[in-house]
Protein backbone atom coordinates (compact mmCIF):
# COMPACT_ATOMS: atom_id res chain seq x y z
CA UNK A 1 -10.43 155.21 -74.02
CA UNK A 2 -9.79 153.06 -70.66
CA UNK A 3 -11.30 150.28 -69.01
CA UNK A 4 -11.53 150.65 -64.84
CA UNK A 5 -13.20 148.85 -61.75
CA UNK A 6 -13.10 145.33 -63.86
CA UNK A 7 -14.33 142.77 -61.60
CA UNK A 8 -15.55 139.42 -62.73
CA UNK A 9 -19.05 140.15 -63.87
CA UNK A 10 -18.54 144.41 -64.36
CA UNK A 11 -16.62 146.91 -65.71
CA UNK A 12 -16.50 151.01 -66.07
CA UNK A 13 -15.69 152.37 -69.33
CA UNK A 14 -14.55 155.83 -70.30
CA UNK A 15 -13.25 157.79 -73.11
CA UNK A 16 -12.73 161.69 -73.55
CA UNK A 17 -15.26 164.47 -74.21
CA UNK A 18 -16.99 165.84 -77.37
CA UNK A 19 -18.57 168.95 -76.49
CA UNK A 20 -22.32 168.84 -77.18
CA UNK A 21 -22.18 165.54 -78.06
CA UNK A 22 -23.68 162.36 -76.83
CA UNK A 23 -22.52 158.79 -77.63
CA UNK A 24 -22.98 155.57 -79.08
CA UNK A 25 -21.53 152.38 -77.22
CA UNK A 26 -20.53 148.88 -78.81
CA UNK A 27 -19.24 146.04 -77.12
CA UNK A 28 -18.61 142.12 -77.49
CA UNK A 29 -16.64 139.16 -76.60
CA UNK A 30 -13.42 139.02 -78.81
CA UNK A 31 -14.69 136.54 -81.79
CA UNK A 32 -18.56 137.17 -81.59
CA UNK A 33 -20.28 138.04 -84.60
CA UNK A 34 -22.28 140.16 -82.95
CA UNK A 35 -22.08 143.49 -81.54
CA UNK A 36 -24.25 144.80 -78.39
CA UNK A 37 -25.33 148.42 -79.05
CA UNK A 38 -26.05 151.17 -75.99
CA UNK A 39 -27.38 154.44 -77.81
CA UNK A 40 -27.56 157.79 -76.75
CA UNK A 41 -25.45 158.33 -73.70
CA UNK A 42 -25.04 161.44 -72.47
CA UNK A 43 -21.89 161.09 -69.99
CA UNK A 44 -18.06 159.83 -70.51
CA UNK A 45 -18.26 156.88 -68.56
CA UNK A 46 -20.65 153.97 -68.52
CA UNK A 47 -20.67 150.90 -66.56
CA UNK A 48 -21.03 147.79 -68.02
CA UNK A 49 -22.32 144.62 -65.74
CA UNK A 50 -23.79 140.91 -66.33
CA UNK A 51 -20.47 140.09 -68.31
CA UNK A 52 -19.28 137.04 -68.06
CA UNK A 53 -16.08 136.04 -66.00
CA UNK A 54 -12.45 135.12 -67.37
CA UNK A 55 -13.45 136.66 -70.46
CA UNK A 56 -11.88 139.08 -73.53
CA UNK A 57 -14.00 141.77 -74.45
CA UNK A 58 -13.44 144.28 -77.13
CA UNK A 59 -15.66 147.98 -77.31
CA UNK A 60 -15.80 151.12 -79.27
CA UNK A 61 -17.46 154.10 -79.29
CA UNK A 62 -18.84 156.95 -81.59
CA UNK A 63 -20.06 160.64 -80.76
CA UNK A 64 -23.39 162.24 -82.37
CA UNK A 65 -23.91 166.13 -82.78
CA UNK A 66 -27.68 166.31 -83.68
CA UNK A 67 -28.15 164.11 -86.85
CA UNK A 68 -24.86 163.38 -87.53
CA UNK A 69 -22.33 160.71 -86.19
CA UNK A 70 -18.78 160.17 -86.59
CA UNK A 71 -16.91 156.99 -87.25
CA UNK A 72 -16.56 154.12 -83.99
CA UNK A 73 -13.49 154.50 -82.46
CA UNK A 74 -10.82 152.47 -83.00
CA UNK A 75 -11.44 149.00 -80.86
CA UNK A 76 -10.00 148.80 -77.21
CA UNK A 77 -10.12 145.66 -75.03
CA UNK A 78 -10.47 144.29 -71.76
CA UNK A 79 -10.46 141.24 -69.83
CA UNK A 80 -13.08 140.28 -66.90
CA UNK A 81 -11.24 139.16 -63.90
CA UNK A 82 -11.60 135.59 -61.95
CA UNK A 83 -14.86 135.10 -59.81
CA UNK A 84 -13.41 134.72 -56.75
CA UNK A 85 -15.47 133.76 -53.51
CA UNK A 86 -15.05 134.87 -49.65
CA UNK A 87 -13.67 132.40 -47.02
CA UNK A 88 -16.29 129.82 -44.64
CA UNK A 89 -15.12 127.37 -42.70
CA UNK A 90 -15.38 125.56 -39.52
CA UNK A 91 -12.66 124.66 -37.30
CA UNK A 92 -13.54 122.15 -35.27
CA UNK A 93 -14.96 118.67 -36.90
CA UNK A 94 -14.83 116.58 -33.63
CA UNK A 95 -18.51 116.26 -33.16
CA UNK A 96 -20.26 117.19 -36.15
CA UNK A 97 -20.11 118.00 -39.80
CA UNK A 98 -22.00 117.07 -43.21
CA UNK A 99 -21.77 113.48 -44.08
CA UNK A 100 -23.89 113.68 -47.32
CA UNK A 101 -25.36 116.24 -50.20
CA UNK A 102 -27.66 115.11 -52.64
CA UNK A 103 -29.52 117.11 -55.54
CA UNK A 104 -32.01 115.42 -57.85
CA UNK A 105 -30.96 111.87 -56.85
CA UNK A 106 -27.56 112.29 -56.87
CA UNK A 107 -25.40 111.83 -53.71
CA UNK A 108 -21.80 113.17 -52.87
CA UNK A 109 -21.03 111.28 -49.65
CA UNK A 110 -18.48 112.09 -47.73
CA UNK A 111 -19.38 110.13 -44.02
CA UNK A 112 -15.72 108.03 -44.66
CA UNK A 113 -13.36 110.88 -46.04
CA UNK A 114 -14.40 113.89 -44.29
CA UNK A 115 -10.67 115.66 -42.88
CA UNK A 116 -11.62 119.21 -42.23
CA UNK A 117 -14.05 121.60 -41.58
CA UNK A 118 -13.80 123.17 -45.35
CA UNK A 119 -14.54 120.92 -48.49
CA UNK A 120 -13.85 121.75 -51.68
CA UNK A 121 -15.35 119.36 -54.08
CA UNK A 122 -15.24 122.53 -56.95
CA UNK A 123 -12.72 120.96 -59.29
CA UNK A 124 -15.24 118.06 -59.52
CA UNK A 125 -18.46 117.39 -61.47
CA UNK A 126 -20.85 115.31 -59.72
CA UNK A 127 -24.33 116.51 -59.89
CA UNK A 128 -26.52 116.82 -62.98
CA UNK A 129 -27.16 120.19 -65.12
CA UNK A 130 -30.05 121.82 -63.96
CA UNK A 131 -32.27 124.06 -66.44
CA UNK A 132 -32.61 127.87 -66.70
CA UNK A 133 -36.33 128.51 -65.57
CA UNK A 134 -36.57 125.02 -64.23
CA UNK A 135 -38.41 124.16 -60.75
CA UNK A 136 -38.88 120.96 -58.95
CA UNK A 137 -35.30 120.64 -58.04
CA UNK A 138 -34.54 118.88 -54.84
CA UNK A 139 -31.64 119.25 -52.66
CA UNK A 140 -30.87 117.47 -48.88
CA UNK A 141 -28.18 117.22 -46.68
CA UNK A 142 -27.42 114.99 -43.86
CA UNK A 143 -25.74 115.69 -40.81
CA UNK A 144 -23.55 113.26 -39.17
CA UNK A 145 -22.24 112.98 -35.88
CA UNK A 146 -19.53 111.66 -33.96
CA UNK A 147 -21.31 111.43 -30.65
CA UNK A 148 -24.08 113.31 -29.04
CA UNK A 149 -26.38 115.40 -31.47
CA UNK A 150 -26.33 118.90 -31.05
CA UNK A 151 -28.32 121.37 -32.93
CA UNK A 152 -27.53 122.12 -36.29
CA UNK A 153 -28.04 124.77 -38.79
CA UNK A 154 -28.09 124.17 -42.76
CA UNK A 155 -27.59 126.86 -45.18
CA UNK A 156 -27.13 126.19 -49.16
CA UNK A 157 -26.42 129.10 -51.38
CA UNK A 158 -26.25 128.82 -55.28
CA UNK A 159 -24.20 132.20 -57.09
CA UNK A 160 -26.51 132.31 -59.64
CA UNK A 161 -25.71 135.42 -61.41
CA UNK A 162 -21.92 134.48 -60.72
CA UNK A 163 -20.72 137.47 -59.55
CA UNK A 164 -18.98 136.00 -56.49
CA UNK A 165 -21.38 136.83 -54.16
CA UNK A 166 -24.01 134.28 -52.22
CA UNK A 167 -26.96 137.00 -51.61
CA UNK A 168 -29.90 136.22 -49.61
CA UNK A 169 -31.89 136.26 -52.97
CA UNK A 170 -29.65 133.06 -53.94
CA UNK A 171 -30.24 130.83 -51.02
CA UNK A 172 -31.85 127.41 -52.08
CA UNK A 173 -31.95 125.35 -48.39
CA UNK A 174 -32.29 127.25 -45.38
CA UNK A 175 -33.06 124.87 -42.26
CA UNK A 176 -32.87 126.34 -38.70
CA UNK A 177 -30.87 124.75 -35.87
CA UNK A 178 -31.83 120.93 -35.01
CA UNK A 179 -31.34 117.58 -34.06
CA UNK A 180 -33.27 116.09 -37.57
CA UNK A 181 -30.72 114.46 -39.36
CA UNK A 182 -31.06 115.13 -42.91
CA UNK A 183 -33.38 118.07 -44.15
CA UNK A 184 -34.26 119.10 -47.30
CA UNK A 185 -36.12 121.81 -49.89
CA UNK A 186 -37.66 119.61 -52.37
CA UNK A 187 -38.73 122.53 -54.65
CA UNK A 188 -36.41 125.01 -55.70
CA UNK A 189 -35.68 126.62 -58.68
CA UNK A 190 -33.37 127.68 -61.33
CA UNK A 191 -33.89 131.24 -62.38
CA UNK A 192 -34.99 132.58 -65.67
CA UNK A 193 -31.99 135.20 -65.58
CA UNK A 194 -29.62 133.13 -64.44
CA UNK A 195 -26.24 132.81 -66.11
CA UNK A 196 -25.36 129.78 -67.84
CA UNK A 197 -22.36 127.37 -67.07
CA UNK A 198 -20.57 126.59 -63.89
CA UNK A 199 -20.90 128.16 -60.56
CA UNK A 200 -20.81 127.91 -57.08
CA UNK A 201 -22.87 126.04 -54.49
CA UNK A 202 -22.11 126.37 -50.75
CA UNK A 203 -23.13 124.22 -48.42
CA UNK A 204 -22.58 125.53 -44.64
CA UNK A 205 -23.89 123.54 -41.29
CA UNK A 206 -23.11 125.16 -38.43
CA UNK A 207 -23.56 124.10 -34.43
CA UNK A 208 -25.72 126.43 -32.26
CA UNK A 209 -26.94 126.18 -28.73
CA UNK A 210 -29.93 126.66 -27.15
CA UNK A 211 -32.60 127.46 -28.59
CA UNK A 212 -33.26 125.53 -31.43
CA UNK A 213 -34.50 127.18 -35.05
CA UNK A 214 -31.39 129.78 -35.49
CA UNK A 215 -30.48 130.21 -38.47
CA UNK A 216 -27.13 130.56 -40.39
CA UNK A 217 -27.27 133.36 -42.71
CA UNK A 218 -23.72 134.41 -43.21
CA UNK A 219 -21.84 132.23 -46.25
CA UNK A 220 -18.86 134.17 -45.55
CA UNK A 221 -18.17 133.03 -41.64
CA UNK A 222 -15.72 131.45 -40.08
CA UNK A 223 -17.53 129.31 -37.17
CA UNK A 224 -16.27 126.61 -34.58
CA UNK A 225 -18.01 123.64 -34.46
CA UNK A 226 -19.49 122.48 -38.31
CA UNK A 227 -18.48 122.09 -41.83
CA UNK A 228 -18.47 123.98 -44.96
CA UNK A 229 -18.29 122.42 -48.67
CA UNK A 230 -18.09 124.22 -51.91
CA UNK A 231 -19.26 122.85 -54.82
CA UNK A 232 -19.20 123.32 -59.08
CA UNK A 233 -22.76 123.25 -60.55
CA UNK A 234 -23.83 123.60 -63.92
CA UNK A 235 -26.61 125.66 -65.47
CA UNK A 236 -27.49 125.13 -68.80
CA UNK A 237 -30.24 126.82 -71.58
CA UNK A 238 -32.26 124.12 -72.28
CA UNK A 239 -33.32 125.83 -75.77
CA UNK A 240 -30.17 124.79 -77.68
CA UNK A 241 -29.74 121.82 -79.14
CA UNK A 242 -30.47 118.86 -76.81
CA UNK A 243 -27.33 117.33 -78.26
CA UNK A 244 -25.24 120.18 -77.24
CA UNK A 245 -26.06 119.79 -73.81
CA UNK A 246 -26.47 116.11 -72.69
CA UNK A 247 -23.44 114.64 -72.80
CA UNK A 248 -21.64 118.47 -70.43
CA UNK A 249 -24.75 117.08 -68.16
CA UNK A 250 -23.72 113.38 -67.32
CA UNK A 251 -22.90 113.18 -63.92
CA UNK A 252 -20.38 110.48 -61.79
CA UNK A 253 -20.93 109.28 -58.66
CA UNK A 254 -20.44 108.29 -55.50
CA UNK A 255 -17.96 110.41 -54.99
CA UNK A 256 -15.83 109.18 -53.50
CA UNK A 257 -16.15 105.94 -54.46
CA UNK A 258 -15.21 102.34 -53.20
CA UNK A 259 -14.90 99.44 -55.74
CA UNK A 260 -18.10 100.28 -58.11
CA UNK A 261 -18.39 103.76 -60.25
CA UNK A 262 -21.93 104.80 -61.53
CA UNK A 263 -22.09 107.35 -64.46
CA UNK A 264 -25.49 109.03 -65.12
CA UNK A 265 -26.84 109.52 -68.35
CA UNK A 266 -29.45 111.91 -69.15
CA UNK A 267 -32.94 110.96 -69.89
CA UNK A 268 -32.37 111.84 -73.30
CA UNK A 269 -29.25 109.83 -74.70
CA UNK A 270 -31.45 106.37 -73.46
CA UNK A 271 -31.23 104.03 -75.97
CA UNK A 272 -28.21 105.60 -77.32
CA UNK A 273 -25.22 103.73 -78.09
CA UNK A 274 -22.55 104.59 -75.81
CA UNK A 275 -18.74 103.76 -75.29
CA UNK A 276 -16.99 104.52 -72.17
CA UNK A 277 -13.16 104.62 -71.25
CA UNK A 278 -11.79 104.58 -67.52
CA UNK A 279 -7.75 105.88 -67.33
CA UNK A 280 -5.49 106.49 -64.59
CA UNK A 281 -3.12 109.08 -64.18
CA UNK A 282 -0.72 107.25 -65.83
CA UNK A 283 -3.18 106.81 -69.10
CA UNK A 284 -3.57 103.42 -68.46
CA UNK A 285 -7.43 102.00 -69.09
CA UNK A 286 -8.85 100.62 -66.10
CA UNK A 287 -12.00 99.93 -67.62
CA UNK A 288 -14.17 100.17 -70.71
CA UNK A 289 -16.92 98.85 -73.07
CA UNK A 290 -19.18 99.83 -75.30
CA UNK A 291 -22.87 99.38 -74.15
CA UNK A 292 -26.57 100.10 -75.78
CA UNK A 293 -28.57 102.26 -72.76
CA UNK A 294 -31.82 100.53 -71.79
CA UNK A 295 -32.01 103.09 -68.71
CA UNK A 296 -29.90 106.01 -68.14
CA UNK A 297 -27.42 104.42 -65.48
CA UNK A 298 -23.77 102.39 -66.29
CA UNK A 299 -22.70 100.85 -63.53
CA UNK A 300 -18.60 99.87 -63.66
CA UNK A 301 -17.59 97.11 -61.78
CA UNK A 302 -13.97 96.71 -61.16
CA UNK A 303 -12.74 96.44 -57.86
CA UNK A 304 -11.99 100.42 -58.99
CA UNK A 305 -9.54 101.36 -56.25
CA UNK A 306 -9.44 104.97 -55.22
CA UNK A 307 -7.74 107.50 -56.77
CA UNK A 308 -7.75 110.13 -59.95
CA UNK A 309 -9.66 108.66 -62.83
CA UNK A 310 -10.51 110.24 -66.04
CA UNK A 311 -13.88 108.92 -67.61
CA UNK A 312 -14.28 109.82 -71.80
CA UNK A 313 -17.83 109.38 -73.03
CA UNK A 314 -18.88 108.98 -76.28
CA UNK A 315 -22.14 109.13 -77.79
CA UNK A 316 -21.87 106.78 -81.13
CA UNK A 317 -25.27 108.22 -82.29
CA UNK A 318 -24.00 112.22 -82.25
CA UNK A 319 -20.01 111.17 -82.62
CA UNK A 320 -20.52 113.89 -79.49
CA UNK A 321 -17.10 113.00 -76.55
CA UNK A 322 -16.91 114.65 -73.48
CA UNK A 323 -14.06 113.98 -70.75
CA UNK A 324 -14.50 114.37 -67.02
């Protein structure tokens, strides 16, 4: 038996011929419990897809000759390679790019720090978990410029089946060339067969000339005048255990920040007892307290100067942590 074509999300599977036989597939991530069955295939090869990335699988297969069925195979194993995403990027940042993103409330501003026409803000969690099979979710981004305002095109793309593609399908904001500052989709939604955990958002606005309303449907272009950010958003199954999921969900912000750092807690920690710890790079605590939540925002004030900070959480209710 071999493993071939393993991408991130797929993989094709083969082993060696029976004659008269057909076949009986099992497969699983190394240390489930649980083994996923496909019965009755009549070829060599099958292709497995909606794996999930950077992960060990194991698989074995049996043969079956009318009513009878030999042994599985012994167990063979492959890994699922690295989502990895194509190049978008604009090269000139005189006159334009994005100055601000915001979903649900929270903002990633970026009016002050901007350097380039590619931002990659992927290593960083900022906005909240959103839902499988959730709606209602609002995203907007604002345009800045340096001078004259030229028409701009906004494009925001979500991989939601992680597979390291933005498809048409997957596009959440799609606003045609313009002069209006900041536009928005205040309804989109999370679907039902999306994948859980982190993945890709890309945010693209692009200048175009005459005439306005053109719209930027490539995530994979390399364009002159405009911006492009990449972000890390979570998706999460809202079925487990509330527990399980609130504190992966809290989000920090502004990012980046200047003097004051606000941490978001979700809706349902609130009235939770919570202790927080600010440290440096250098482990040394810049900031902490523990604090009874009456809403679902703790603001630190500090004179926080900027730099790398690592925030641990801990909910005193659950005895849950989570670092970020």
């Amino acid at each position: 038996m071999n493993a071939t074509n393993i991408v991130s999300s797929s993989v094709t599977l083969n082993w060696s011929t029976t004659a008269g036989a057909t076949f009986d597939l099992r497969y699983r991530e190394v240390g489930s419990g649980t083994w996923i069955v496909i019965n009755d295939i009549d070829t060599t090869t099958y292709d497995l897809t909606g794996l999930n990335p950077e992960t060990d699988y194991e698989y074995e297969v049996r043969s079956l000759c009318g009513t009878n069925s030999s042994v599985y195979s012994t167990t063979d194993n492959f890994s699922t390679a690295v989502v990895s995403y194509c190049n978008a990027q604009g090269n000139n940042i005189s006159d334009e790019y994005i100055s601000r993103v915001e979903i649900d409330g929270v903002i990633n501003d970026t009016e002050s720090s901007t350097s380039s026409g590619y931002s990659n803000f992927k290593g960083m969690s900022i906005f909240n978990s959103m839902a499988l099979n959730s709606s209602n979710h609002n995203i907007s981004v604002t345009k800045f410029w340096t001078g004259t305002n030229y028409n701009e095109a906004v494009s925001v793309w979500i991989d939601f089946d992680q597979d390291g593609i933005f498809s048409a399908a997957e596009k959440i904001l799609e606003s045609g060339s313009s002069t209006i500052q900041t536009v928005s989709n205040p309804n989109f939604s999370i679907p039902v067969d999306a994948k859980t955990g982190d993945t890709v958002m890309r945010v693209i606005m692009k200048y175009y000339g005459n005439p306005t309303g053109q719209i930027q449907n490539d995530p994979c272009e390399t364009f002159t005048y405009g911006e492009v950010e990449d972000y890390t958003v979570n998706i999460f199954d809202e079925t487990l255990s509330v527990n399980t999921q609130d504190l992966e969900s809290i989000a920090v912000y502004p990012n980046p920040f200047k003097d004051t750092i606000d941490i978001k807690i979700p809706s349902g920690m609130t009235n939770n007892d919570i202790s927080y710890n600010v440290n440096n790079v250098l482990s040394r605590s810049i900031a902490s307290n523990n604090v009874q939540l009456n809403d679902n925002t703790i603001r630190i004030l500090n004179n926080v100067q900027s730099g790398t900070y690592f925030l641990g959480i801990q909910d005193q209710n659950t005895n849950q942590s989570v670092v970020k």
